[in-house]
PDB file of N, CA and C in Angstrom:
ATOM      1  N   UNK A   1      -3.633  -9.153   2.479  1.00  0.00           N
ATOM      2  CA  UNK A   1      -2.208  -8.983   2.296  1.00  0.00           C
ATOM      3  C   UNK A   1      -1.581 -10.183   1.590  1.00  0.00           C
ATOM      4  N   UNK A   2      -2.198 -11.423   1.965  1.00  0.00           N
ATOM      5  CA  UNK A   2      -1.755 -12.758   0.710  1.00  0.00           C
ATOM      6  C   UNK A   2      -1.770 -12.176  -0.269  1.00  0.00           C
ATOM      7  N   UNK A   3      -2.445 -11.980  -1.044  1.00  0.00           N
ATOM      8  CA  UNK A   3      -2.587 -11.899  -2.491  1.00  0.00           C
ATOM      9  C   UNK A   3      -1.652 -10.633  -3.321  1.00  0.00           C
ATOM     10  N   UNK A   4      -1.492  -9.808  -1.985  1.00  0.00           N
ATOM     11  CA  UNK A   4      -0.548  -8.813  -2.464  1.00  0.00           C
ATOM     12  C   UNK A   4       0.801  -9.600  -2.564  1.00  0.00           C
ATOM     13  N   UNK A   5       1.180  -9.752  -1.690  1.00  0.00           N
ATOM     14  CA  UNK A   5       2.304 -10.821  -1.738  1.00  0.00           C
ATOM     15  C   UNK A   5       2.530 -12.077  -2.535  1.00  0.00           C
ATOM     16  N   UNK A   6       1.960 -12.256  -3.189  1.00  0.00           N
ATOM     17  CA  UNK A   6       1.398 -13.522  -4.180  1.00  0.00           C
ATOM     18  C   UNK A   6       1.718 -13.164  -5.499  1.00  0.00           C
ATOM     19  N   UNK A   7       1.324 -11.559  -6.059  1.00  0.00           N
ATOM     20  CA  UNK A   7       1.182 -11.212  -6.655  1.00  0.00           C
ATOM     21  C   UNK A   7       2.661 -10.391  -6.908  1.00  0.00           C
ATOM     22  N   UNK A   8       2.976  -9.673  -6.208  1.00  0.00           N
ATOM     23  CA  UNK A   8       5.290  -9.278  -5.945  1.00  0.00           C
ATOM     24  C   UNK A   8       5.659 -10.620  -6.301  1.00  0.00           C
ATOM     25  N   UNK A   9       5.521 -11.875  -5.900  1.00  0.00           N
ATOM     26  CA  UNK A   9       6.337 -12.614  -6.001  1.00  0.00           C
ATOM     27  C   UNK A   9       5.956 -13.096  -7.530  1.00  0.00           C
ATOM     28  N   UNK A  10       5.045 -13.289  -7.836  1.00  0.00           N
ATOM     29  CA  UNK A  10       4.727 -13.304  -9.362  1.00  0.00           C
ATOM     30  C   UNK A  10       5.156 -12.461 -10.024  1.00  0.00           C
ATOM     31  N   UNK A  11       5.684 -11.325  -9.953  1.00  0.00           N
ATOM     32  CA  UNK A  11       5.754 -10.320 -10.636  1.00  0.00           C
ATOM     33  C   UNK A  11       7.738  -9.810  -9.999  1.00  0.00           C
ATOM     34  N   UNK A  12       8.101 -10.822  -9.636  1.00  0.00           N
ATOM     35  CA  UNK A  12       9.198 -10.322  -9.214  1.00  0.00           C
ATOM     36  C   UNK A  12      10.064 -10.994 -10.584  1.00  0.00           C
ATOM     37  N   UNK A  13       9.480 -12.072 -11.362  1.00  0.00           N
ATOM     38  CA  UNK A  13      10.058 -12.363 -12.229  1.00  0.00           C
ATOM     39  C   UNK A  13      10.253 -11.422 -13.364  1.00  0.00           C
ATOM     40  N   UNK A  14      11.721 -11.253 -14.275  1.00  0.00           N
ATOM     41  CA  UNK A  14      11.548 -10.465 -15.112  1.00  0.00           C
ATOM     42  C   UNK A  14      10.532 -10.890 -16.608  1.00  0.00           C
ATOM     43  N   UNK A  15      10.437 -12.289 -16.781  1.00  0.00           N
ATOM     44  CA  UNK A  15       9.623 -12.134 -17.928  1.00  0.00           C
ATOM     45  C   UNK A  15       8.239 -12.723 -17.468  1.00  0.00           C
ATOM     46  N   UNK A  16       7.859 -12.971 -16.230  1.00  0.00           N
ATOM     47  CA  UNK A  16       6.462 -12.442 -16.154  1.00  0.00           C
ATOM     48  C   UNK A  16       5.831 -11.074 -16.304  1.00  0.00           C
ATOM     49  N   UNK A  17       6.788 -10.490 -15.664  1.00  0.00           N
ATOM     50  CA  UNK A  17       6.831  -8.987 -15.770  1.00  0.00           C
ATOM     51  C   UNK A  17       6.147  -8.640 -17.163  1.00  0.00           C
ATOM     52  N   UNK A  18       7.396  -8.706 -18.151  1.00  0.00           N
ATOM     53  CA  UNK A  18       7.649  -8.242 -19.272  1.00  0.00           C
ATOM     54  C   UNK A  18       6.069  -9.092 -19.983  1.00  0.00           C
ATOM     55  N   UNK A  19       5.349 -10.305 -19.557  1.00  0.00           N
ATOM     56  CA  UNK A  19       4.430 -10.782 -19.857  1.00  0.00           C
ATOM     57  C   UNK A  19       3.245 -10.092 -19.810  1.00  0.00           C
ATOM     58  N   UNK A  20       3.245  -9.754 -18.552  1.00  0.00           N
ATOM     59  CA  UNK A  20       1.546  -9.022 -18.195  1.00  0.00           C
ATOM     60  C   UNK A  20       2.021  -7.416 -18.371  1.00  0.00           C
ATOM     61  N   UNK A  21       3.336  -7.014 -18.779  1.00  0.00           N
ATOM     62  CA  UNK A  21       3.218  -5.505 -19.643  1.00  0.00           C
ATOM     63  C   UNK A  21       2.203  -5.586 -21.069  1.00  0.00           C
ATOM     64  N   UNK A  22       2.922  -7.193 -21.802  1.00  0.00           N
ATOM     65  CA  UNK A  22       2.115  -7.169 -22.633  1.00  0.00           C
ATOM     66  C   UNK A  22       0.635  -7.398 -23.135  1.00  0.00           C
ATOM     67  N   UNK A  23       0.393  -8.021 -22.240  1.00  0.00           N
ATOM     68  CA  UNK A  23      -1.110  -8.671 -22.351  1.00  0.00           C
ATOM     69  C   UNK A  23      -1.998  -7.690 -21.941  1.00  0.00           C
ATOM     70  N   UNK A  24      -1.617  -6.524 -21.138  1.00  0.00           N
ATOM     71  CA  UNK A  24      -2.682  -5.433 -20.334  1.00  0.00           C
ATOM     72  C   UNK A  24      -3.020  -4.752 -21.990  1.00  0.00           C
ATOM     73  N   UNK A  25      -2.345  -4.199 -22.536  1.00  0.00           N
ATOM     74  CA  UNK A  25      -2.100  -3.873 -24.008  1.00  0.00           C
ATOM     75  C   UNK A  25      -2.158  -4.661 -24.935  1.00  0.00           C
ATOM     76  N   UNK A  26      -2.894  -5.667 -25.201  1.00  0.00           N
ATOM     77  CA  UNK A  26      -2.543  -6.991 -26.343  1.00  0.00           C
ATOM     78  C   UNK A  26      -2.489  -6.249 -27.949  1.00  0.00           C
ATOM     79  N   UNK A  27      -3.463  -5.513 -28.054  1.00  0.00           N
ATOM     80  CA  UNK A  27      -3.632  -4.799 -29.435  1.00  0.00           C
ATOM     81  C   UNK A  27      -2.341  -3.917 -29.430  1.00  0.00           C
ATOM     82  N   UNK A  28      -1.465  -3.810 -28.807  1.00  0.00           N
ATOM     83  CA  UNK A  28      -0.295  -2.956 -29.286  1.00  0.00           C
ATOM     84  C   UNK A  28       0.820  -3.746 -29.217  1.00  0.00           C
ATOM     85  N   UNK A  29       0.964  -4.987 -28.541  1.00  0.00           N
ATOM     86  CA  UNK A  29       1.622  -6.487 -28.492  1.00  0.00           C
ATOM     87  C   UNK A  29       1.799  -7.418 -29.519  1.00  0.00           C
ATOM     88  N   UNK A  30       0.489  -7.675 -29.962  1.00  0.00           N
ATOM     89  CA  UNK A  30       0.614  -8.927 -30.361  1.00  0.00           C
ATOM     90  C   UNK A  30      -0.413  -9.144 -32.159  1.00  0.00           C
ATOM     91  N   UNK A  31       0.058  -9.901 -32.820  1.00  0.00           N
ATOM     92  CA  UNK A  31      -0.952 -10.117 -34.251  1.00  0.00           C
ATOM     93  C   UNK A  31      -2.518 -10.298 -33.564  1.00  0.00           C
ATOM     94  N   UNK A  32      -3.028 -10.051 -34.809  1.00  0.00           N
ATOM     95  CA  UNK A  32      -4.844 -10.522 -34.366  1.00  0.00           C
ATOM     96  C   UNK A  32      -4.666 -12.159 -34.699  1.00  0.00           C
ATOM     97  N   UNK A  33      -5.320 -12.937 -34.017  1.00  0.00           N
ATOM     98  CA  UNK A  33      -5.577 -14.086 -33.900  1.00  0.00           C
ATOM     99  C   UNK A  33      -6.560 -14.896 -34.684  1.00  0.00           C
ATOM    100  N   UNK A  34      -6.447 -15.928 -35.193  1.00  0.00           N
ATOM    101  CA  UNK A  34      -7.491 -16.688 -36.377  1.00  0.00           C
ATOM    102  C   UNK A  34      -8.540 -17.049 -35.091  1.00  0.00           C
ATOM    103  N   UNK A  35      -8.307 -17.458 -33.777  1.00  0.00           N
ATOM    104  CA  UNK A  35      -9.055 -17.873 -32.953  1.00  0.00           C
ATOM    105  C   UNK A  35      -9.265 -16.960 -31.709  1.00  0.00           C
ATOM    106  N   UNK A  36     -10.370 -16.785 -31.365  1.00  0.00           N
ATOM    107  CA  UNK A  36      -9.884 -15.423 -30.245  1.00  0.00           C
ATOM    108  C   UNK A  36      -9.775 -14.453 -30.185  1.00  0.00           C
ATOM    109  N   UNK A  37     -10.479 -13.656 -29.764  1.00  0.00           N
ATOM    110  CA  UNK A  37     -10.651 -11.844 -29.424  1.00  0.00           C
ATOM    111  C   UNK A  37      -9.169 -11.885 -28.765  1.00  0.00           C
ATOM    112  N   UNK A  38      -8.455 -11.083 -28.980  1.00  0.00           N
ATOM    113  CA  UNK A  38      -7.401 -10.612 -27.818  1.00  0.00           C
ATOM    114  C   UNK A  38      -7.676  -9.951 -26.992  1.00  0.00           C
ATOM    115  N   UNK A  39      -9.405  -8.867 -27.441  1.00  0.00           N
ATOM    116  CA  UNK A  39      -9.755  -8.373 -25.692  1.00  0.00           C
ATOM    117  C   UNK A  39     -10.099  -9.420 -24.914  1.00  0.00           C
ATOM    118  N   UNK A  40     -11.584  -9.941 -25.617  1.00  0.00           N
ATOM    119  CA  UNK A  40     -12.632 -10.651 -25.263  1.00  0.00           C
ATOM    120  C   UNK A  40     -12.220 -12.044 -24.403  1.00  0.00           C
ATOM    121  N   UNK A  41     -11.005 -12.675 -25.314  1.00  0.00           N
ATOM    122  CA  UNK A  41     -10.561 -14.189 -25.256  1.00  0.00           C
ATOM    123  C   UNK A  41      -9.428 -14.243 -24.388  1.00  0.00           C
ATOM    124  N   UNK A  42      -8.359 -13.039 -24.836  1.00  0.00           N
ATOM    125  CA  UNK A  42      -7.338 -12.899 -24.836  1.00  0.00           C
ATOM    126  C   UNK A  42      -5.916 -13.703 -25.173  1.00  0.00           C
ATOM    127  N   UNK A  43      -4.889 -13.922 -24.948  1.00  0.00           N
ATOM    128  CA  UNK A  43      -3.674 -14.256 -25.823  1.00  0.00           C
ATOM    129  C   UNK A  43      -3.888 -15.090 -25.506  1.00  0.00           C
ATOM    130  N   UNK A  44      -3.290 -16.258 -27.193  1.00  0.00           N
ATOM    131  CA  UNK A  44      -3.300 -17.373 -27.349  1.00  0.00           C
ATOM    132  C   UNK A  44      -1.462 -17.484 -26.651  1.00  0.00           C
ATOM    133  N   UNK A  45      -1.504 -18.417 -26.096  1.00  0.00           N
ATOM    134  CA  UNK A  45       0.006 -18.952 -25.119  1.00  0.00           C
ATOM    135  C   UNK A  45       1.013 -18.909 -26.788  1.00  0.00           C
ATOM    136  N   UNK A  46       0.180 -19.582 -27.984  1.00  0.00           N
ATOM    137  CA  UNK A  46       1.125 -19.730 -28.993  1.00  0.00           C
ATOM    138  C   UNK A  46       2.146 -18.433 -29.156  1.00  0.00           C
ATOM    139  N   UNK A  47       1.347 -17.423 -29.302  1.00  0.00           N
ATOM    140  CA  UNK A  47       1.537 -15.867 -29.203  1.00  0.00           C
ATOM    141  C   UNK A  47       2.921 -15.594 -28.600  1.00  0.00           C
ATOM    142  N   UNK A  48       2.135 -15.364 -27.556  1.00  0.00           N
ATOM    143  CA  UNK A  48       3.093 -15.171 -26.063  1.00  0.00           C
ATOM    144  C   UNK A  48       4.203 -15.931 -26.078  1.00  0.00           C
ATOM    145  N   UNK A  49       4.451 -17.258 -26.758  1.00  0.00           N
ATOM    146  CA  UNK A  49       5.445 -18.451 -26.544  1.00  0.00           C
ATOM    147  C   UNK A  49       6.939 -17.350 -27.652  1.00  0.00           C
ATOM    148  N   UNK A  50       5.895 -17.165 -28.858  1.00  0.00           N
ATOM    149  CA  UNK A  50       7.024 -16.719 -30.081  1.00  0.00           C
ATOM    150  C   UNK A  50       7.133 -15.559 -29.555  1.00  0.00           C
ATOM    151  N   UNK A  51       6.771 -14.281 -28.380  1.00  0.00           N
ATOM    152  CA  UNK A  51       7.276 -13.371 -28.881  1.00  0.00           C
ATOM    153  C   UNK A  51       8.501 -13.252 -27.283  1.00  0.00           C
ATOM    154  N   UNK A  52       7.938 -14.131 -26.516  1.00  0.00           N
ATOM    155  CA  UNK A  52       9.391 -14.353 -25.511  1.00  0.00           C
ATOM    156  C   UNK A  52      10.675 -14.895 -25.820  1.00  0.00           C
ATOM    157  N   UNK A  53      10.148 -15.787 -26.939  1.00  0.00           N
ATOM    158  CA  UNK A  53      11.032 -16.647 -27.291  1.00  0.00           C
ATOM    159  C   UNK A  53      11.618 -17.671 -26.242  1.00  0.00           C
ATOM    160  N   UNK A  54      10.517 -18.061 -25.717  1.00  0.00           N
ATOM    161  CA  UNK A  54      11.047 -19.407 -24.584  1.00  0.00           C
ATOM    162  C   UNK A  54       9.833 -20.617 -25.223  1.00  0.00           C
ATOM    163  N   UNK A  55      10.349 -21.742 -24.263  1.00  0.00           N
ATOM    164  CA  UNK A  55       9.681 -23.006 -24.819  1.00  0.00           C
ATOM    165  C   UNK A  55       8.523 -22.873 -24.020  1.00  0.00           C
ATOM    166  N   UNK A  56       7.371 -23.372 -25.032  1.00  0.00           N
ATOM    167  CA  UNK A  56       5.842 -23.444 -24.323  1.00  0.00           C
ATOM    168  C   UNK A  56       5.475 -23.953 -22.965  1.00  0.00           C
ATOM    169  N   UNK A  57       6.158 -24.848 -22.760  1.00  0.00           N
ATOM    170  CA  UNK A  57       6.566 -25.486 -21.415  1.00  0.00           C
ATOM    171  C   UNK A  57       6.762 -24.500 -20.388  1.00  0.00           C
ATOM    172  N   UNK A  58       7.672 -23.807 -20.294  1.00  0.00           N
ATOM    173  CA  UNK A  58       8.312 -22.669 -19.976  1.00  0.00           C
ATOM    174  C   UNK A  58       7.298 -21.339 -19.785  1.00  0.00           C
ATOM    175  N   UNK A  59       6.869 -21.355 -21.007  1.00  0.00           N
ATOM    176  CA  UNK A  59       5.710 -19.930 -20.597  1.00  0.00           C
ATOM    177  C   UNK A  59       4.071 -20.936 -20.205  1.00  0.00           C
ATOM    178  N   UNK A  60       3.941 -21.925 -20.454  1.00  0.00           N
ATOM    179  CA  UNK A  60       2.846 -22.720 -19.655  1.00  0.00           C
ATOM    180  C   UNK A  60       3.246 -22.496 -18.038  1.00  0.00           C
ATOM    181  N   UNK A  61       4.178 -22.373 -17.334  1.00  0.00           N
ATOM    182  CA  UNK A  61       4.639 -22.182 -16.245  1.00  0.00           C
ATOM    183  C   UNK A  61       4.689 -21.181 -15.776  1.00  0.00           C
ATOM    184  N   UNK A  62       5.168 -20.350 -16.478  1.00  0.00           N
ATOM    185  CA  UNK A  62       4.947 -18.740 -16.458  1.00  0.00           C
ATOM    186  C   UNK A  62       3.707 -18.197 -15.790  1.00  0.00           C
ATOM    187  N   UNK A  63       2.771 -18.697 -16.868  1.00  0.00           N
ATOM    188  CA  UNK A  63       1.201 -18.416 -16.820  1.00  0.00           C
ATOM    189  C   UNK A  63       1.031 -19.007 -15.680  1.00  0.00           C
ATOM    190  N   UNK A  64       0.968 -20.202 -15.283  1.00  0.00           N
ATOM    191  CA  UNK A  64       0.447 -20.575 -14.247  1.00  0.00           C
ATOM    192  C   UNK A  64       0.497 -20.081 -13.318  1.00  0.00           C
ATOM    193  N   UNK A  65       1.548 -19.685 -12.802  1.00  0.00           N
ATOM    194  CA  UNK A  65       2.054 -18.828 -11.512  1.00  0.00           C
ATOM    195  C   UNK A  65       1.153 -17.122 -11.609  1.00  0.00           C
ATOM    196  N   UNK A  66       0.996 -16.393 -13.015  1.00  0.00           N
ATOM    197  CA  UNK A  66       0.695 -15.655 -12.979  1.00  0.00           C
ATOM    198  C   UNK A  66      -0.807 -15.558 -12.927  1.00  0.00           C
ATOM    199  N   UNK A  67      -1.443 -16.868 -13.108  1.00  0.00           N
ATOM    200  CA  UNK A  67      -3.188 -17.032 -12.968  1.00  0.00           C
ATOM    201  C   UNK A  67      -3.128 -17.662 -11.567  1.00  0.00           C
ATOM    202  N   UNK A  68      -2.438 -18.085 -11.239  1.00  0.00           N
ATOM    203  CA  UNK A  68      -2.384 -18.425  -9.166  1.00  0.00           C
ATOM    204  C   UNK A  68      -2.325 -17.608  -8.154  1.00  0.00           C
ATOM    205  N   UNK A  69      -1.941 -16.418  -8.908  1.00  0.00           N
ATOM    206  CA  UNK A  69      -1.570 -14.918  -8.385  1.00  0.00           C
ATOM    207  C   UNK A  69      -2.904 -14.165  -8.306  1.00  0.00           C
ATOM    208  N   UNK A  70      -3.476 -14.573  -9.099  1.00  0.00           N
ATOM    209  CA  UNK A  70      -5.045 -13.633  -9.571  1.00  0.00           C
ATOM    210  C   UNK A  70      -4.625 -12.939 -10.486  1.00  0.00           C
ATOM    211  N   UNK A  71      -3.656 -12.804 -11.313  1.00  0.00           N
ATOM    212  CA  UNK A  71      -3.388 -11.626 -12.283  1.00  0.00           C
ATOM    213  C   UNK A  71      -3.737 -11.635 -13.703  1.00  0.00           C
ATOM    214  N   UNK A  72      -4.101 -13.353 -14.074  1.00  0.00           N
ATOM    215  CA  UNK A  72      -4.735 -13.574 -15.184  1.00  0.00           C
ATOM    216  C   UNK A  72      -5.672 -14.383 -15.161  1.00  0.00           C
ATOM    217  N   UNK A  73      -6.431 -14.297 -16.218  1.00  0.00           N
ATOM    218  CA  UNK A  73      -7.489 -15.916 -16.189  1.00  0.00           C
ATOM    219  C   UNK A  73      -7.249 -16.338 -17.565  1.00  0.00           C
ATOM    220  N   UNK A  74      -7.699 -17.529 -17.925  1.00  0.00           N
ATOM    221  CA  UNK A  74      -7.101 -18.543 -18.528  1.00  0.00           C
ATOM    222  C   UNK A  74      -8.557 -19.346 -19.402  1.00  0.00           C
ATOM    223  N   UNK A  75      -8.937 -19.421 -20.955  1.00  0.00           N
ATOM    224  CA  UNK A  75      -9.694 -19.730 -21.369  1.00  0.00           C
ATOM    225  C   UNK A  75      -9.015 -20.630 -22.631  1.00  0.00           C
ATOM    226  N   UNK A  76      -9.707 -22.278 -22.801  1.00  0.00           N
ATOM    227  CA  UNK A  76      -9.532 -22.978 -23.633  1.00  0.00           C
ATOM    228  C   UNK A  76     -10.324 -22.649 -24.956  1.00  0.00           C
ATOM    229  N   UNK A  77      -9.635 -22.795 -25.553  1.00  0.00           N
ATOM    230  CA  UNK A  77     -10.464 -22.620 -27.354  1.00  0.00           C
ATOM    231  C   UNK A  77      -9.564 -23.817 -28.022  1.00  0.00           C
ATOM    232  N   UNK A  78     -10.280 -24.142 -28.774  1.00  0.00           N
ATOM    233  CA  UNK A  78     -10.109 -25.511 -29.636  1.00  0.00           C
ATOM    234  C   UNK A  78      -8.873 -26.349 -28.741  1.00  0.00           C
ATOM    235  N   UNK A  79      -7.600 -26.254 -29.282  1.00  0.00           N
ATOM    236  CA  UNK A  79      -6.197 -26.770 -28.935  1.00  0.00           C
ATOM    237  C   UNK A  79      -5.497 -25.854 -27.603  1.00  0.00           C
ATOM    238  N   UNK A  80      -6.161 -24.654 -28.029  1.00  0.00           N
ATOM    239  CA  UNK A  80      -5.172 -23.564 -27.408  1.00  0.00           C
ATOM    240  C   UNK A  80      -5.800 -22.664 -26.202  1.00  0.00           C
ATOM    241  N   UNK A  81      -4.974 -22.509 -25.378  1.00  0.00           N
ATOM    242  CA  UNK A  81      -5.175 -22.001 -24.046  1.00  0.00           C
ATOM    243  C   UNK A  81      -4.282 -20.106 -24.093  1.00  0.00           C
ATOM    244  N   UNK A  82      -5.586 -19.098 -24.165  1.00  0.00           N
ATOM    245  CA  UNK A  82      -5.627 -18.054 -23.675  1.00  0.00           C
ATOM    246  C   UNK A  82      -5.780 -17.347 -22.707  1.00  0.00           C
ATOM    247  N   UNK A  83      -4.892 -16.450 -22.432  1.00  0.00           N
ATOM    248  CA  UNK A  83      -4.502 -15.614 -20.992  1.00  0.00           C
ATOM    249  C   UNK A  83      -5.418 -14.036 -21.541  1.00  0.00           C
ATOM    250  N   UNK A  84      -5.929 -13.767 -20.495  1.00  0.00           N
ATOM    251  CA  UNK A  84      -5.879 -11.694 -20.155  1.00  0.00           C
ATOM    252  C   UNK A  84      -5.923 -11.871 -18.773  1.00  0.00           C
ATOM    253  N   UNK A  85      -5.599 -10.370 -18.839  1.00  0.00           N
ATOM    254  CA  UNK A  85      -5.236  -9.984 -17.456  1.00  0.00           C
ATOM    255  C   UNK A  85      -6.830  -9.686 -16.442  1.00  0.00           C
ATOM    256  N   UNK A  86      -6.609  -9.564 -15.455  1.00  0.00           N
ATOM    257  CA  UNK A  86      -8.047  -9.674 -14.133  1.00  0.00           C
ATOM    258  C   UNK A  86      -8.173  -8.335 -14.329  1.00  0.00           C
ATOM    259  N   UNK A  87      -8.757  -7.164 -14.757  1.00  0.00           N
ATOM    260  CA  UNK A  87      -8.774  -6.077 -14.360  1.00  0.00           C
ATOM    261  C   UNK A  87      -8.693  -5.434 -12.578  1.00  0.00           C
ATOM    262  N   UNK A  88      -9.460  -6.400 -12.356  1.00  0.00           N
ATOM    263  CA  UNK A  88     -10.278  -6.084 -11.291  1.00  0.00           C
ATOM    264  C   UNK A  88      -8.778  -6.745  -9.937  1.00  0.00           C
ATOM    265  N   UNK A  89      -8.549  -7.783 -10.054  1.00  0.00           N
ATOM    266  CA  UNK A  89      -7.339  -7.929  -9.345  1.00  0.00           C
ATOM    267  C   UNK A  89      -6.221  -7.044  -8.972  1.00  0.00           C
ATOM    268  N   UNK A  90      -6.008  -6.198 -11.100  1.00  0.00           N
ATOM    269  CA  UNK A  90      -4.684  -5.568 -11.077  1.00  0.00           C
ATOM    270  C   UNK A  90      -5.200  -3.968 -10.457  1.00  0.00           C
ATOM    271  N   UNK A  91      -6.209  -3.826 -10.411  1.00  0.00           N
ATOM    272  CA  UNK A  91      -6.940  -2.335  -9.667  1.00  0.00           C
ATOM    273  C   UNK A  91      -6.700  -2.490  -8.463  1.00  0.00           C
ATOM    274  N   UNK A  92      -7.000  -3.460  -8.134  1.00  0.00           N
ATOM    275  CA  UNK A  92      -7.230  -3.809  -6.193  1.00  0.00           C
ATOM    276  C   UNK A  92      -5.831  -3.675  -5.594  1.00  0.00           C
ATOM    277  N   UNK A  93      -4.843  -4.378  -6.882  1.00  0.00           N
ATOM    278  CA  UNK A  93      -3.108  -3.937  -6.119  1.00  0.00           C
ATOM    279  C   UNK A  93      -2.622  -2.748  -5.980  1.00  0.00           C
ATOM    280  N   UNK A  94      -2.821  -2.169  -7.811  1.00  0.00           N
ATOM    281  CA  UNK A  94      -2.592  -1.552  -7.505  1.00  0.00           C
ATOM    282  C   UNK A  94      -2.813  -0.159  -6.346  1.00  0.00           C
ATOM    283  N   UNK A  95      -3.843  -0.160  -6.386  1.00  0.00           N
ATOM    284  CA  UNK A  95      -4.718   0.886  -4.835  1.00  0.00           C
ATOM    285  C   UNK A  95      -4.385   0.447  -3.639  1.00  0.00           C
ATOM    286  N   UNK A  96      -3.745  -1.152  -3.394  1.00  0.00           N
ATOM    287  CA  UNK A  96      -3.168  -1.596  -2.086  1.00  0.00           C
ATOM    288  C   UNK A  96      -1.558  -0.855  -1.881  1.00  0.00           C
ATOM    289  N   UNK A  97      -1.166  -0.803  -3.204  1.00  0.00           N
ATOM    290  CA  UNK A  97       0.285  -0.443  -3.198  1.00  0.00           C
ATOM    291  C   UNK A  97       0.278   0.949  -2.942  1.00  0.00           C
ATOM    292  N   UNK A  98      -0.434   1.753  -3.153  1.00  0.00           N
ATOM    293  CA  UNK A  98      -0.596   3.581  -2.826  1.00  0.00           C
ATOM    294  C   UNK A  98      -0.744   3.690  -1.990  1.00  0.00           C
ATOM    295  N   UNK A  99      -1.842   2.730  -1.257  1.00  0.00           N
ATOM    296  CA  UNK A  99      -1.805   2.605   0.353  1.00  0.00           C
ATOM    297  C   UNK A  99      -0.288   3.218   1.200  1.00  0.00           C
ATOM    298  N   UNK A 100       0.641   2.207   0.592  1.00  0.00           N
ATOM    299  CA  UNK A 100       1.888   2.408   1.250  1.00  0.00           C
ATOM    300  C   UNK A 100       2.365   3.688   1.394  1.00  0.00           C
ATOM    301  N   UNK A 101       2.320   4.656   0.256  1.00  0.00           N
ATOM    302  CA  UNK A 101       2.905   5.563   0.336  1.00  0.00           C
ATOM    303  C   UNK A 101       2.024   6.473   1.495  1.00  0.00           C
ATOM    304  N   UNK A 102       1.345   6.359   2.252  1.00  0.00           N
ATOM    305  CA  UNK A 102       0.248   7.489   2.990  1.00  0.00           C
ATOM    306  C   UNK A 102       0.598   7.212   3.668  1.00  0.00           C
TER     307      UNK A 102
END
């Protein structure tokens, strides 16, 4: 039940939200990348920074909270630090959350 709760409160934000709408979908989100699969690697933060339009700082924080959650993981390439989403995390909620309704 932590992690469910971990994961609402991560997600209670509106542009985390609006974050991991995009990243579950990156190929319908975001440009292809000079560095980085967007499945494989997933989003470069640069990405993600221009299309929120907040300061890197700002979505570096973002992310964090949302990879503390279990909802993303987080891979360095050269300069730049890429996010995708956990599959396997966002399955497990969601099937915790249907729970509720029974």
């Amino acid at each position: 039940m932590e992690s469910t709760t971990l994961i609402l409160r991560a997600l209670a934000n509106e542009k985390r939200m609006k974050i991991m709408n995009w990243i579950v979908d990156p190929l319908a989100h975001f440009p292809k990348q000079i560095d980085g699969d967007l499945i494989d690697d997933g989003v470069c933060v640069g990405h993600i920074t221009d299309k929120i339009k907040l300061k890197q700082p700002t979505v570096t924080s973002h992310m964090k909270i949302l990879e503390e959650a279990g909802l993303v993981t987080s891979k360095k390439i050269k300069n730049w630090v890429f996010y995708k989403p956990d599959k396997k995390v966002l399955s497990k909620f969601i099937d915790d959350l249907s729970h509720l309704s029974q």
